[in-house]
PDB file of N, CA and C in Angstrom:
ATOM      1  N   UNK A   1       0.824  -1.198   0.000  1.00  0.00           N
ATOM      2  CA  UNK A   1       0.000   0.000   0.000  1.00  0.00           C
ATOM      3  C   UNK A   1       0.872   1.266   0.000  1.00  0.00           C
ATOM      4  N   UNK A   2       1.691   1.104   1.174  1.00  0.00           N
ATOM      5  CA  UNK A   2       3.282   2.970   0.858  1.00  0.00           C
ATOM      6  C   UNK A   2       3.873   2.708  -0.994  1.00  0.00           C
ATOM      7  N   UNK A   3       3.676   1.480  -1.461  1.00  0.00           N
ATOM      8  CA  UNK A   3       4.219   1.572  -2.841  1.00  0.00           C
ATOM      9  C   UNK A   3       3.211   2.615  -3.798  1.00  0.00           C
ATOM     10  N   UNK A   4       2.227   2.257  -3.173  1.00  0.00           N
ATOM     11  CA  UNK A   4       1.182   2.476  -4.193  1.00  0.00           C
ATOM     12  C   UNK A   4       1.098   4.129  -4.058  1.00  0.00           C
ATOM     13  N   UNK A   5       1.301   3.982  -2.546  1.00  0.00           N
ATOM     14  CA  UNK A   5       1.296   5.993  -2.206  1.00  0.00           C
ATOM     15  C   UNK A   5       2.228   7.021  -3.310  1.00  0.00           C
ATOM     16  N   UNK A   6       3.192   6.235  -2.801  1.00  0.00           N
ATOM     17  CA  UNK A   6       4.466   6.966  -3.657  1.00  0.00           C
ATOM     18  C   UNK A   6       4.698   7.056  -4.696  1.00  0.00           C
ATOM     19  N   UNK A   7       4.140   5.834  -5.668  1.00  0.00           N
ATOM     20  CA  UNK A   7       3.878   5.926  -7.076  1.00  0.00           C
ATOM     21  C   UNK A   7       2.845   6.825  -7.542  1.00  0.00           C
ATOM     22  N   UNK A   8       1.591   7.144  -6.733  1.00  0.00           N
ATOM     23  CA  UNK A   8       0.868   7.942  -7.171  1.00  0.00           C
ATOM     24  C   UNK A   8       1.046   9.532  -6.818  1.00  0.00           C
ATOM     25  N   UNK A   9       2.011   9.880  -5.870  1.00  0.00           N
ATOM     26  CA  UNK A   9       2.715  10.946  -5.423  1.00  0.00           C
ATOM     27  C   UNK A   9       3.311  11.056  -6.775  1.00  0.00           C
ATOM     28  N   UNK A  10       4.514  10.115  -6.906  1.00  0.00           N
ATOM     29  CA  UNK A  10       5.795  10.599  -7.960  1.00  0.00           C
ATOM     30  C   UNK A  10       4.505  10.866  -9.885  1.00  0.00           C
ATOM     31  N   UNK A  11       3.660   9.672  -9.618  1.00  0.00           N
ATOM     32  CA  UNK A  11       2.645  10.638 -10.886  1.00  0.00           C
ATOM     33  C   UNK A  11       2.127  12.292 -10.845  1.00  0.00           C
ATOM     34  N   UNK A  12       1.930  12.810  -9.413  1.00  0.00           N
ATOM     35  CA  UNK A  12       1.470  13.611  -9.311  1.00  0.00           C
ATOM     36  C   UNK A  12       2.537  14.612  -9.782  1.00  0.00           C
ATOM     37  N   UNK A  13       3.651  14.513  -9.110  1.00  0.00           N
ATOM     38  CA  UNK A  13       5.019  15.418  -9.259  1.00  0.00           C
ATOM     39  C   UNK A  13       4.883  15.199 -10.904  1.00  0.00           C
ATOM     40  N   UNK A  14       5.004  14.613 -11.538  1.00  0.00           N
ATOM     41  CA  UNK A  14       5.335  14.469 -12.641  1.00  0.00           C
ATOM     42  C   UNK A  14       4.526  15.158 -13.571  1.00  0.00           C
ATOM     43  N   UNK A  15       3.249  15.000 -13.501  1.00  0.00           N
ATOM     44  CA  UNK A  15       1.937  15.658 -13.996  1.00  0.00           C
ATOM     45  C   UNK A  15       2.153  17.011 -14.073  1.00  0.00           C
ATOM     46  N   UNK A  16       2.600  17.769 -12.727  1.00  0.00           N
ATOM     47  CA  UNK A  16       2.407  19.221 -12.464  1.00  0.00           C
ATOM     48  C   UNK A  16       3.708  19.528 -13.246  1.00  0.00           C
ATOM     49  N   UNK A  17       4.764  18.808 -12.934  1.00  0.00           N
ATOM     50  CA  UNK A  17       6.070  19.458 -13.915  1.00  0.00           C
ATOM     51  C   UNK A  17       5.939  19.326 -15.318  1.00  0.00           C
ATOM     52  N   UNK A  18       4.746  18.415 -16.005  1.00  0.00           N
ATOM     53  CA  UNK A  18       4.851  18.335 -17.302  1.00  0.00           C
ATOM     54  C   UNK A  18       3.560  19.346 -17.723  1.00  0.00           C
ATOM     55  N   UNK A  19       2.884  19.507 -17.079  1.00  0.00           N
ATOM     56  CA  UNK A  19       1.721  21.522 -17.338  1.00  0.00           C
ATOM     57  C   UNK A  19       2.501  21.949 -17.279  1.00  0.00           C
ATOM     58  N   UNK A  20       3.528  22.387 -16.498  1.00  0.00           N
ATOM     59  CA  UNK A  20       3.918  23.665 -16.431  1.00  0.00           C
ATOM     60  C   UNK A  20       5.654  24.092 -17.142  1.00  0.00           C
ATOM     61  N   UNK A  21       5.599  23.155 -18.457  1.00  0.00           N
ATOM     62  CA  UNK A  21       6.222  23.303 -19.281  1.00  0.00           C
ATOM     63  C   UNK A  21       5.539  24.719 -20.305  1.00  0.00           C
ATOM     64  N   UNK A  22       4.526  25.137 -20.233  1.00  0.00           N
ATOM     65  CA  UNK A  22       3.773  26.288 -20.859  1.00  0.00           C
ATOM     66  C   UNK A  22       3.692  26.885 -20.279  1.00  0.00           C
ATOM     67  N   UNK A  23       3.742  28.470 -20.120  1.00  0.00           N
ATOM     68  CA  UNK A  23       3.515  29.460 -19.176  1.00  0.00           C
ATOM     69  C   UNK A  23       2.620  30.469 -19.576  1.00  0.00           C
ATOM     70  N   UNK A  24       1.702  30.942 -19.407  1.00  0.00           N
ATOM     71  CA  UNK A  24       0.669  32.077 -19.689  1.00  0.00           C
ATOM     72  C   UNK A  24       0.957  33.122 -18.733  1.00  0.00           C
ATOM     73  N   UNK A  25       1.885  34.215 -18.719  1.00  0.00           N
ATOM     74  CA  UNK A  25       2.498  35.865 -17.763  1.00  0.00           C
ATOM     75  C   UNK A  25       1.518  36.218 -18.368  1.00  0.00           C
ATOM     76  N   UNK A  26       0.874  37.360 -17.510  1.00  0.00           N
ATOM     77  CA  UNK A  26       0.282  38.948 -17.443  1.00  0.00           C
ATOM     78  C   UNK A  26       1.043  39.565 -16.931  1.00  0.00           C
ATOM     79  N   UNK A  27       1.856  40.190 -17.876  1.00  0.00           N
ATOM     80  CA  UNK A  27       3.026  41.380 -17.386  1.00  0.00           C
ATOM     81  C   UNK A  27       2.372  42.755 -16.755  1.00  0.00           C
ATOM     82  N   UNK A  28       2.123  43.258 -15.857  1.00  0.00           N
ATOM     83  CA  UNK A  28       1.483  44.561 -15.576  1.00  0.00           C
ATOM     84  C   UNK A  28       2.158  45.099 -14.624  1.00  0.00           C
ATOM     85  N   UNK A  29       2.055  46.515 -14.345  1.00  0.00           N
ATOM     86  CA  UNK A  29       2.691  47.374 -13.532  1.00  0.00           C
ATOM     87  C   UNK A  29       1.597  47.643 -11.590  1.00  0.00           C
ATOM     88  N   UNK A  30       2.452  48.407 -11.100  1.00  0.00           N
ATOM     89  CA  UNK A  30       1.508  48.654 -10.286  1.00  0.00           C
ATOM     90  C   UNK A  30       0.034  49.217 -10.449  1.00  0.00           C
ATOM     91  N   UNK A  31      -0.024  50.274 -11.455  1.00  0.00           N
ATOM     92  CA  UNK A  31      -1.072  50.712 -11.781  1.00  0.00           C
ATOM     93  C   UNK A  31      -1.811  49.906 -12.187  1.00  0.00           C
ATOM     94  N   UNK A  32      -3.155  49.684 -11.513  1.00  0.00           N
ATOM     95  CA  UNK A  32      -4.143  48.737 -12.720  1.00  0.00           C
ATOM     96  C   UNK A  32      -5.457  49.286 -12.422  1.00  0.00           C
ATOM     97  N   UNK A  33      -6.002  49.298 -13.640  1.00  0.00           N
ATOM     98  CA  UNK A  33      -7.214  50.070 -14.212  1.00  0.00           C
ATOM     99  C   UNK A  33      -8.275  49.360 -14.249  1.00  0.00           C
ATOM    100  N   UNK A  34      -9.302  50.034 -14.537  1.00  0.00           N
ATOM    101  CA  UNK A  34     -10.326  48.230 -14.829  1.00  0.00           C
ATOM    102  C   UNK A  34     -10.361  47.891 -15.881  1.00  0.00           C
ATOM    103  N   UNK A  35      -9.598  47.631 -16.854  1.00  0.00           N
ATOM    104  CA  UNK A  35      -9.696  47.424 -18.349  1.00  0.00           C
ATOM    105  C   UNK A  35      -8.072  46.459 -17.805  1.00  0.00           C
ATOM    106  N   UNK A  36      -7.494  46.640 -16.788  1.00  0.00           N
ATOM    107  CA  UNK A  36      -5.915  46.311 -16.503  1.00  0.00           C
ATOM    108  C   UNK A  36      -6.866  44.651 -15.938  1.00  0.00           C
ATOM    109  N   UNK A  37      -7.384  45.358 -15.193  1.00  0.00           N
ATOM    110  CA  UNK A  37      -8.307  43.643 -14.215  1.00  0.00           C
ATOM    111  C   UNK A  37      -8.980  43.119 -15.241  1.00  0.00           C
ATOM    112  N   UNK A  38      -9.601  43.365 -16.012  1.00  0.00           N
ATOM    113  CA  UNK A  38     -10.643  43.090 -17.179  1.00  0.00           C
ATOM    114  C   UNK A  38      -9.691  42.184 -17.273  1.00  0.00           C
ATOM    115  N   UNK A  39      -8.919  42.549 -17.965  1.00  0.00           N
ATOM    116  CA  UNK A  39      -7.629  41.879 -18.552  1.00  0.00           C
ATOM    117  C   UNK A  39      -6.679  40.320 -17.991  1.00  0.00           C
ATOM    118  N   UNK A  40      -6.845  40.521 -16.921  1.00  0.00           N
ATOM    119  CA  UNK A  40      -6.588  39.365 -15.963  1.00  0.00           C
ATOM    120  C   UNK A  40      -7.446  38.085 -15.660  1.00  0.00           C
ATOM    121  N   UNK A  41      -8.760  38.798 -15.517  1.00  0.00           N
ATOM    122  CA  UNK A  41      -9.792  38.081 -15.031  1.00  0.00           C
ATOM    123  C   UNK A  41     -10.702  36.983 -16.254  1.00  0.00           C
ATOM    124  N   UNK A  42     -10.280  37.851 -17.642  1.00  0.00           N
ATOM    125  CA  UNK A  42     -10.363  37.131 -18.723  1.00  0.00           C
ATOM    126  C   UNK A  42      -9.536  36.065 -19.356  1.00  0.00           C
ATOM    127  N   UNK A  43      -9.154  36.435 -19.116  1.00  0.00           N
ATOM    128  CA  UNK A  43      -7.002  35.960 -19.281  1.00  0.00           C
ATOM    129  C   UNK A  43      -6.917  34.142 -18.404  1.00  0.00           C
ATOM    130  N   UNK A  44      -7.320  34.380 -17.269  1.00  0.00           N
ATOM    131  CA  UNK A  44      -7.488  33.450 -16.732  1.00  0.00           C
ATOM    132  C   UNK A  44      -8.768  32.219 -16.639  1.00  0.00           C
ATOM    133  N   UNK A  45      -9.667  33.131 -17.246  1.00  0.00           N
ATOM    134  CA  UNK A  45     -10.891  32.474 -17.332  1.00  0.00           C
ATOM    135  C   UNK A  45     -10.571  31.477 -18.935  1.00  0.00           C
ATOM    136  N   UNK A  46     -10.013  31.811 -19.900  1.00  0.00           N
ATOM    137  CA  UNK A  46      -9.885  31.586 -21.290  1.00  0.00           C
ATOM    138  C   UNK A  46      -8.594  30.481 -21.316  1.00  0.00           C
ATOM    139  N   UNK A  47      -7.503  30.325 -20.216  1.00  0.00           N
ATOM    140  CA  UNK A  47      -6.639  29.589 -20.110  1.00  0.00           C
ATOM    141  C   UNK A  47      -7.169  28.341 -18.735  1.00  0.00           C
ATOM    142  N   UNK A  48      -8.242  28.189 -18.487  1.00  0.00           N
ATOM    143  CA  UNK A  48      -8.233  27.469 -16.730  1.00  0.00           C
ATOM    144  C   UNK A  48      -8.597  26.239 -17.272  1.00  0.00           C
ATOM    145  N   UNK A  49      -8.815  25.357 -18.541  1.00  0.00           N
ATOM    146  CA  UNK A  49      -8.814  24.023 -18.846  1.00  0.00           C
ATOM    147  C   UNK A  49      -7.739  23.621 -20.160  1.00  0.00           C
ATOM    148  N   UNK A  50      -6.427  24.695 -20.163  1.00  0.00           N
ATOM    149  CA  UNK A  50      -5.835  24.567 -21.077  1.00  0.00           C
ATOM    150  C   UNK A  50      -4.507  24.097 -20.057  1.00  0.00           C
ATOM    151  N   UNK A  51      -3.458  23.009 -20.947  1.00  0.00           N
ATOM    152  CA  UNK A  51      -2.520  22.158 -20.241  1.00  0.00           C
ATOM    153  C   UNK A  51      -1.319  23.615 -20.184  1.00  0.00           C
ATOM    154  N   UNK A  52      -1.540  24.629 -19.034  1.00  0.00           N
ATOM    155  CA  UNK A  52      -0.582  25.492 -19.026  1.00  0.00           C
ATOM    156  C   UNK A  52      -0.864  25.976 -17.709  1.00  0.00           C
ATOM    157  N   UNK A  53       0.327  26.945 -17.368  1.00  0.00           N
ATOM    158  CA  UNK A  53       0.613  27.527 -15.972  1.00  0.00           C
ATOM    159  C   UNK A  53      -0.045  29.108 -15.885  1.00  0.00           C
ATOM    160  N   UNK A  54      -0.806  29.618 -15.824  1.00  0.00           N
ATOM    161  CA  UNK A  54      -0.959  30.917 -15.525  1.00  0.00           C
ATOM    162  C   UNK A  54      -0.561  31.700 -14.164  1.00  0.00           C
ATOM    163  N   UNK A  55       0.135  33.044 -14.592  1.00  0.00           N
ATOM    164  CA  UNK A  55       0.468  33.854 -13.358  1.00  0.00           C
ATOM    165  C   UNK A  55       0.513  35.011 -14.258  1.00  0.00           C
ATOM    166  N   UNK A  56       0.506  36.218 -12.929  1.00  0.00           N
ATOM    167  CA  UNK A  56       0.516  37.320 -12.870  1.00  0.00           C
ATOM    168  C   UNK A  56       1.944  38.246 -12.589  1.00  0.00           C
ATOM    169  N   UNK A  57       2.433  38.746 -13.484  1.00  0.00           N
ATOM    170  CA  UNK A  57       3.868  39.611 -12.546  1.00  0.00           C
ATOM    171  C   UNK A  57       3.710  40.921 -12.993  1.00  0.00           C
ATOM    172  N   UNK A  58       4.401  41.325 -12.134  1.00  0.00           N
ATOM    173  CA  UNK A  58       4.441  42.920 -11.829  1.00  0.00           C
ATOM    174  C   UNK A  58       6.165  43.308 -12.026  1.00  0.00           C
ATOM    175  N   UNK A  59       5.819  44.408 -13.037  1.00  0.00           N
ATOM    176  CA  UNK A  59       7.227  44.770 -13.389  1.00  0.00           C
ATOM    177  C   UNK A  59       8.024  45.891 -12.984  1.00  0.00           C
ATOM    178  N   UNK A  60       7.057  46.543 -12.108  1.00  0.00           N
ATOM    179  CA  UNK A  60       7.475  47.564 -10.994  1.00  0.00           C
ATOM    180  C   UNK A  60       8.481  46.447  -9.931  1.00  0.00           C
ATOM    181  N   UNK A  61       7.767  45.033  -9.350  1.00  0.00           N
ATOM    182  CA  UNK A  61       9.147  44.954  -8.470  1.00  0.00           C
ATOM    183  C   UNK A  61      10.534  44.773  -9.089  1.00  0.00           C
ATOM    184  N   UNK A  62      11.569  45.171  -8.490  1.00  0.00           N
ATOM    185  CA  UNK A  62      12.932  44.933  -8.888  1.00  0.00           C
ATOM    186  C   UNK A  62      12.942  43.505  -9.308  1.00  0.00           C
ATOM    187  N   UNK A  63      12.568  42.245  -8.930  1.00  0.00           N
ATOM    188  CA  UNK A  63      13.215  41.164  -9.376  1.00  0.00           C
ATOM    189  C   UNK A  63      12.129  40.792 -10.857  1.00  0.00           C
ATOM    190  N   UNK A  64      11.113  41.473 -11.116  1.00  0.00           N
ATOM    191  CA  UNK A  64      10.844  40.959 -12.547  1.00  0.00           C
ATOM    192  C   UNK A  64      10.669  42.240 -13.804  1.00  0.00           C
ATOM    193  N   UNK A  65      11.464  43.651 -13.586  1.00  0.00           N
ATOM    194  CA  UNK A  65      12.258  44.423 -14.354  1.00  0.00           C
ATOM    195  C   UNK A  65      12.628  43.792 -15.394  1.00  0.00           C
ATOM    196  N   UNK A  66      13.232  43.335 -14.992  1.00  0.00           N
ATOM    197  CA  UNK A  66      14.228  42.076 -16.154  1.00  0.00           C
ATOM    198  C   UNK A  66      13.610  41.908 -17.760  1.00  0.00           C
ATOM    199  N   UNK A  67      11.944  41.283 -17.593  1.00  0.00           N
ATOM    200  CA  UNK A  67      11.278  40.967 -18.543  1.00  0.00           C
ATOM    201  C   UNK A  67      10.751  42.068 -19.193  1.00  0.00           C
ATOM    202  N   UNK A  68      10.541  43.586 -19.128  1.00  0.00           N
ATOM    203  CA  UNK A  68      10.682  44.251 -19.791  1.00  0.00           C
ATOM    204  C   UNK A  68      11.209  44.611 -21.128  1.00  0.00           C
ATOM    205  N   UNK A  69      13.052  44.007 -20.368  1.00  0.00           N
ATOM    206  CA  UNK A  69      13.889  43.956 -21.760  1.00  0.00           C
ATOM    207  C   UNK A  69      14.036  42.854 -22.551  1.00  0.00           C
ATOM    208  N   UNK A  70      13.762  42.191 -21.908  1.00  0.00           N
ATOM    209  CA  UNK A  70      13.721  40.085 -22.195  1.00  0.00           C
ATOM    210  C   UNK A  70      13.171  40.038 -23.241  1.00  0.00           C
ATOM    211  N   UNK A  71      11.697  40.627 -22.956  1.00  0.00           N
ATOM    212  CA  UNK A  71      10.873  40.121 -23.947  1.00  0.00           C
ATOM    213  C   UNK A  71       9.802  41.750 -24.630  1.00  0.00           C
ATOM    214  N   UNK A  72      10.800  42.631 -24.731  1.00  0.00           N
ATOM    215  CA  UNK A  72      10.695  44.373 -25.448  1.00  0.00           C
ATOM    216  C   UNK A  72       9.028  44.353 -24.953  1.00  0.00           C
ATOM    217  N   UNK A  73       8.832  44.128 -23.491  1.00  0.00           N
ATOM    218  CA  UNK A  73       7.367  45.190 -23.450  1.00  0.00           C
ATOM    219  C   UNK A  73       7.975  46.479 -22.765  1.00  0.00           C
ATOM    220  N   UNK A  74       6.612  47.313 -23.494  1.00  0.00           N
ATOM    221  CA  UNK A  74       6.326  48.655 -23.161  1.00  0.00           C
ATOM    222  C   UNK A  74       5.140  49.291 -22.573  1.00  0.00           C
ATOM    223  N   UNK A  75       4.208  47.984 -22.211  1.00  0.00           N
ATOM    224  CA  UNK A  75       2.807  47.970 -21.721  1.00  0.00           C
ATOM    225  C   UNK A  75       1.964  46.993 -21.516  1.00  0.00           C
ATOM    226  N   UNK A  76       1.271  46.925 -20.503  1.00  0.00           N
ATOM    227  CA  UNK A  76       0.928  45.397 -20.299  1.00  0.00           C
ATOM    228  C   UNK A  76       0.425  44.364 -21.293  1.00  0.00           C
ATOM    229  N   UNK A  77       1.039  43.285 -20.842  1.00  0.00           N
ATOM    230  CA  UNK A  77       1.451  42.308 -22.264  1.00  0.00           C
ATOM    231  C   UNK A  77       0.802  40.938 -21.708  1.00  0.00           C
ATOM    232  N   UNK A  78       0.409  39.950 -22.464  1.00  0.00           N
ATOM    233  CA  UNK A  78       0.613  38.682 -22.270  1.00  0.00           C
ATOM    234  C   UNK A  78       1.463  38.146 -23.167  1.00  0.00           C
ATOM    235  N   UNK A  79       2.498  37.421 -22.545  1.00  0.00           N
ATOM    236  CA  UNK A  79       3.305  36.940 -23.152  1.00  0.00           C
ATOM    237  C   UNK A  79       3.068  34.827 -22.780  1.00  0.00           C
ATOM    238  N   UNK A  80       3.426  33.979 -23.777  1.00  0.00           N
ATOM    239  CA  UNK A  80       3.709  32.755 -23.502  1.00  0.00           C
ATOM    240  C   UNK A  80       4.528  31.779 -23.636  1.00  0.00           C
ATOM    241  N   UNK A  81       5.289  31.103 -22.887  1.00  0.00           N
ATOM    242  CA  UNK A  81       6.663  30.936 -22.909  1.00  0.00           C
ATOM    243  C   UNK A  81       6.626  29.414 -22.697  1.00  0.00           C
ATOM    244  N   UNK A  82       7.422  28.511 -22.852  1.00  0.00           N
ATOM    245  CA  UNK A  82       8.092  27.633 -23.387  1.00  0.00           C
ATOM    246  C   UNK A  82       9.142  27.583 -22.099  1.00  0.00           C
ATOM    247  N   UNK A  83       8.956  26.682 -20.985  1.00  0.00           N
ATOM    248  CA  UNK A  83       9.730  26.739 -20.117  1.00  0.00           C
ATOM    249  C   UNK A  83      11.133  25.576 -20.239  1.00  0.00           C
ATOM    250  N   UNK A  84      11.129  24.794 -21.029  1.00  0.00           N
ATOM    251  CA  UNK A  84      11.721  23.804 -21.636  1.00  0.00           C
ATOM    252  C   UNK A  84      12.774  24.507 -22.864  1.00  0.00           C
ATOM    253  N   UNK A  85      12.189  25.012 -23.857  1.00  0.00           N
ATOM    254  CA  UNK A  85      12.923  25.598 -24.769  1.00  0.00           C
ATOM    255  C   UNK A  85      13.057  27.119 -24.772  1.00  0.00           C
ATOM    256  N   UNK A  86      12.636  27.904 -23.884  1.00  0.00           N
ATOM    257  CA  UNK A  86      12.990  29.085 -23.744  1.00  0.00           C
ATOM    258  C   UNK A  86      12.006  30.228 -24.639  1.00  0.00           C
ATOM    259  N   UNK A  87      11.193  29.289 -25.727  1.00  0.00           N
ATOM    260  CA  UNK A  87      10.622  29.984 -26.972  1.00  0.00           C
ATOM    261  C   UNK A  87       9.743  30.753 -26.146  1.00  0.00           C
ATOM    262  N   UNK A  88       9.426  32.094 -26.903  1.00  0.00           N
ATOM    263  CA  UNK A  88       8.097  32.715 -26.266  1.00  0.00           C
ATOM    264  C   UNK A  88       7.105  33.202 -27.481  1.00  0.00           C
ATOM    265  N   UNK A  89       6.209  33.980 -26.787  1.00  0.00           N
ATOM    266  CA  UNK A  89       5.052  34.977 -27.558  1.00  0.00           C
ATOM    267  C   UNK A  89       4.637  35.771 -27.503  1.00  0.00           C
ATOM    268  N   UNK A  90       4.765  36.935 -27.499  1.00  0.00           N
ATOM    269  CA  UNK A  90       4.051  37.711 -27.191  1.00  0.00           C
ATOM    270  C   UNK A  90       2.452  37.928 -27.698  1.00  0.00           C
ATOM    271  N   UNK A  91       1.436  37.989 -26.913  1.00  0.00           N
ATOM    272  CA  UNK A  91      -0.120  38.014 -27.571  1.00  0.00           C
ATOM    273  C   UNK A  91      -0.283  39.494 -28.175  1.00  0.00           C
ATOM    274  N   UNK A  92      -0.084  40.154 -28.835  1.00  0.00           N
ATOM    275  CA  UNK A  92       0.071  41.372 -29.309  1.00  0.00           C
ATOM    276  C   UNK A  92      -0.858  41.858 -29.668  1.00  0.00           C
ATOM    277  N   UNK A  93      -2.257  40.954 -30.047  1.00  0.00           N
ATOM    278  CA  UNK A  93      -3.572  41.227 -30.651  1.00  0.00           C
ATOM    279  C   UNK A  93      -4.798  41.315 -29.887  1.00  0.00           C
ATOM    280  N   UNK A  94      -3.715  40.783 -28.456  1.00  0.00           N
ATOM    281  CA  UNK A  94      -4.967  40.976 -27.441  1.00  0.00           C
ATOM    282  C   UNK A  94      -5.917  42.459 -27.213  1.00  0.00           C
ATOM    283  N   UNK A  95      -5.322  43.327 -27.243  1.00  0.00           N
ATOM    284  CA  UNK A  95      -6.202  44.635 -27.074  1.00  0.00           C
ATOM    285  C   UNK A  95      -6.975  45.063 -28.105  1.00  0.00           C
ATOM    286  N   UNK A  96      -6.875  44.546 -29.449  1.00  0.00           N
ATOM    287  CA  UNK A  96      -8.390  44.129 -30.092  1.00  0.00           C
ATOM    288  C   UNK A  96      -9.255  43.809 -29.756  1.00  0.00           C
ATOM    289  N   UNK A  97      -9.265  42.650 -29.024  1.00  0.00           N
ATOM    290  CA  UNK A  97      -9.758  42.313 -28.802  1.00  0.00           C
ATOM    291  C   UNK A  97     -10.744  42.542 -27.096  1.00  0.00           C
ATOM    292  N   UNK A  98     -10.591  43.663 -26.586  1.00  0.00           N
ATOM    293  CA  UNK A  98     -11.368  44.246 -25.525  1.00  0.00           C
ATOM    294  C   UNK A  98     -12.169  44.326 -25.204  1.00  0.00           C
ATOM    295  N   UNK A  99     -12.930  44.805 -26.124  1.00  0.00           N
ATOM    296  CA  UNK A  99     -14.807  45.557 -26.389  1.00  0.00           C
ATOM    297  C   UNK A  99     -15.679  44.003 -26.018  1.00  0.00           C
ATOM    298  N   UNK A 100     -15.374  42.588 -26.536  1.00  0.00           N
ATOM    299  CA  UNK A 100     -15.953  41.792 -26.857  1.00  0.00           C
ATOM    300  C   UNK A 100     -14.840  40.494 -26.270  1.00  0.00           C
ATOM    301  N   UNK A 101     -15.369  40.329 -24.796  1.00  0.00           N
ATOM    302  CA  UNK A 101     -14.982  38.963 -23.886  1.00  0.00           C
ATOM    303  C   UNK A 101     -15.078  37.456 -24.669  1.00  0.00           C
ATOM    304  N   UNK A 102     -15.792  37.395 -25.349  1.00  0.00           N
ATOM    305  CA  UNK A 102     -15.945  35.809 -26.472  1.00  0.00           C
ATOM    306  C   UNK A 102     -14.771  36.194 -27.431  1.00  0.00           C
ATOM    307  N   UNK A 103     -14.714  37.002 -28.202  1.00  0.00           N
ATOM    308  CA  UNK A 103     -13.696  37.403 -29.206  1.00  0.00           C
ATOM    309  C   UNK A 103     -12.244  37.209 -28.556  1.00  0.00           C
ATOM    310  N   UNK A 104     -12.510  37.904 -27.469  1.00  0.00           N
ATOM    311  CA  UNK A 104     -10.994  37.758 -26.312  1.00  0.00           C
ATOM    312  C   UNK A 104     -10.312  36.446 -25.898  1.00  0.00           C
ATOM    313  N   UNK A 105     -11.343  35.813 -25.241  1.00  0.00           N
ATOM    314  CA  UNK A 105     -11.191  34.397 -25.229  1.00  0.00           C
ATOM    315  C   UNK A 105     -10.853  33.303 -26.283  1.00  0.00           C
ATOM    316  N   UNK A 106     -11.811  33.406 -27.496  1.00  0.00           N
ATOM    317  CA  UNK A 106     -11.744  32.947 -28.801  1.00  0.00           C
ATOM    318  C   UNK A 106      -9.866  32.727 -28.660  1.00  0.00           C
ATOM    319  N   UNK A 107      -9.552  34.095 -28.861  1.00  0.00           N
ATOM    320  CA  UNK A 107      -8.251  34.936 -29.667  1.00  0.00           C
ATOM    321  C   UNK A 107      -7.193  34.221 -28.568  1.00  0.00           C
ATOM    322  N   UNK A 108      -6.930  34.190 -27.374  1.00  0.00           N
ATOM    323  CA  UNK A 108      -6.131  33.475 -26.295  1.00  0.00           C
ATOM    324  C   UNK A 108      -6.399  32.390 -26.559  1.00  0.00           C
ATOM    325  N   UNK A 109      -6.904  31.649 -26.062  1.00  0.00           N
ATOM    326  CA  UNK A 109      -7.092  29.970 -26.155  1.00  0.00           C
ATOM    327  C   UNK A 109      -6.051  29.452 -27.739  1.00  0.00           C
ATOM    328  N   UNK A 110      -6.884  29.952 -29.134  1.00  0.00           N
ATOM    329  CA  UNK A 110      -6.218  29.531 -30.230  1.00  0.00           C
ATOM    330  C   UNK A 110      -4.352  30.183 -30.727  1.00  0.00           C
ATOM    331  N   UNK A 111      -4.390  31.280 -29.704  1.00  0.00           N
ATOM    332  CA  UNK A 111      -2.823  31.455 -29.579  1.00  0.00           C
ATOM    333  C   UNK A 111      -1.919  30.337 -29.053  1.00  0.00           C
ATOM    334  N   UNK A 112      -2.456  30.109 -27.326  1.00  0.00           N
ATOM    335  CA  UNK A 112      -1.978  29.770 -26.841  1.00  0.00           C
ATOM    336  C   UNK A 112      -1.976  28.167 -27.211  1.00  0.00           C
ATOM    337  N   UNK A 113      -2.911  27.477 -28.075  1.00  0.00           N
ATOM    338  CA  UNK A 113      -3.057  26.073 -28.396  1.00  0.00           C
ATOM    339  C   UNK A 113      -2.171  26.161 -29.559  1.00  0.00           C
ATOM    340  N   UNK A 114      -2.258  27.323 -30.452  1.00  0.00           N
ATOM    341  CA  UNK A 114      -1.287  27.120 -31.905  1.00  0.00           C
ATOM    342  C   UNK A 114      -0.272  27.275 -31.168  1.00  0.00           C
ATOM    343  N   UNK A 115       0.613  28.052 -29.888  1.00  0.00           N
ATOM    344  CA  UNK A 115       2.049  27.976 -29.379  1.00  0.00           C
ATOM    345  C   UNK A 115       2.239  26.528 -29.126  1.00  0.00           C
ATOM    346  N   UNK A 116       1.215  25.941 -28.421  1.00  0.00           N
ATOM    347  CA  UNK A 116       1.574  24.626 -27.734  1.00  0.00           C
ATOM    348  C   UNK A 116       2.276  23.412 -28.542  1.00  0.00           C
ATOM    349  N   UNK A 117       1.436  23.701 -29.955  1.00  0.00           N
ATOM    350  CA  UNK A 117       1.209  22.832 -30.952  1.00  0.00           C
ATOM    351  C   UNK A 117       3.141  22.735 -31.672  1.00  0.00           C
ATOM    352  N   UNK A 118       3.253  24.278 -31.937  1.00  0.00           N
ATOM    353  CA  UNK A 118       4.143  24.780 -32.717  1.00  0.00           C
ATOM    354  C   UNK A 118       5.551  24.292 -31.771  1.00  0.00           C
ATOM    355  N   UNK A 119       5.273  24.122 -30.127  1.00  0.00           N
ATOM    356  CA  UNK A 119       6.292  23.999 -29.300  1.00  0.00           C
ATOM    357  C   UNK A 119       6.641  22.692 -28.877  1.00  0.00           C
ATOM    358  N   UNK A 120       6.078  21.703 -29.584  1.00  0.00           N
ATOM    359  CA  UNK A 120       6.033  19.832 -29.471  1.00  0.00           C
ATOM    360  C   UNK A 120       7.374  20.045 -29.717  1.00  0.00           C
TER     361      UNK A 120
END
């Protein structure tokens, strides 16, 4: 029966390290607007049954500055990254997509599934 524990432990470990080979960032600053939350709250709703990691960073603190220059934003971005091969994306078309939450969603999901696809 401890065999059986641990084997289904070491599946579990294994499971979570193999999602979170995809990463879905919301790059944003301290300032956030409601079009900034809009933005989040959609963001996450459009990625929560897709095989990827979503988080939030803030590029006001000193330790994630960095991605600013990493990956040339100049304003809040979703970017999706490739934690294995380093590849990323920036979603660049997302603020088209604003006015209209289905369109938004639509537009994330088929990014982030054509990255996944493109990143085998």
């Amino acid at each position: 029966m401890k065999k059986f524990f641990i084997l289904l432990l070491g599946m579990s470990l294994w499971c979570s390290v193999a999602r979170a080979e995809t990463i879905v960032s919301y790059y944003h600053n301290s300032v956030r607007c409601s079009t900034c939350r809009k933005i989040e709250q959609w963001l996450s709703e459009a990625v929560k049954d897709l095989p990827v990691t979503f988080k939030t960073v803030n590029t006001d603190e000193a330790e994630n500055k960095h991605f600013l220059s990493d990956y040339g934003l100049y304003t809040k971005s979703v970017v999706v990254t490739d934690s294995k091969t380093g590849k990323w994306k920036n979603l660049d078309k997302l603020w088209n997509n604003l006015n209209d939450e289905q369109s938004f969603k639509v537009y994330v999901k088929q990014e982030v599934q054509d990255f996944i696809e493109e990143t085998k």
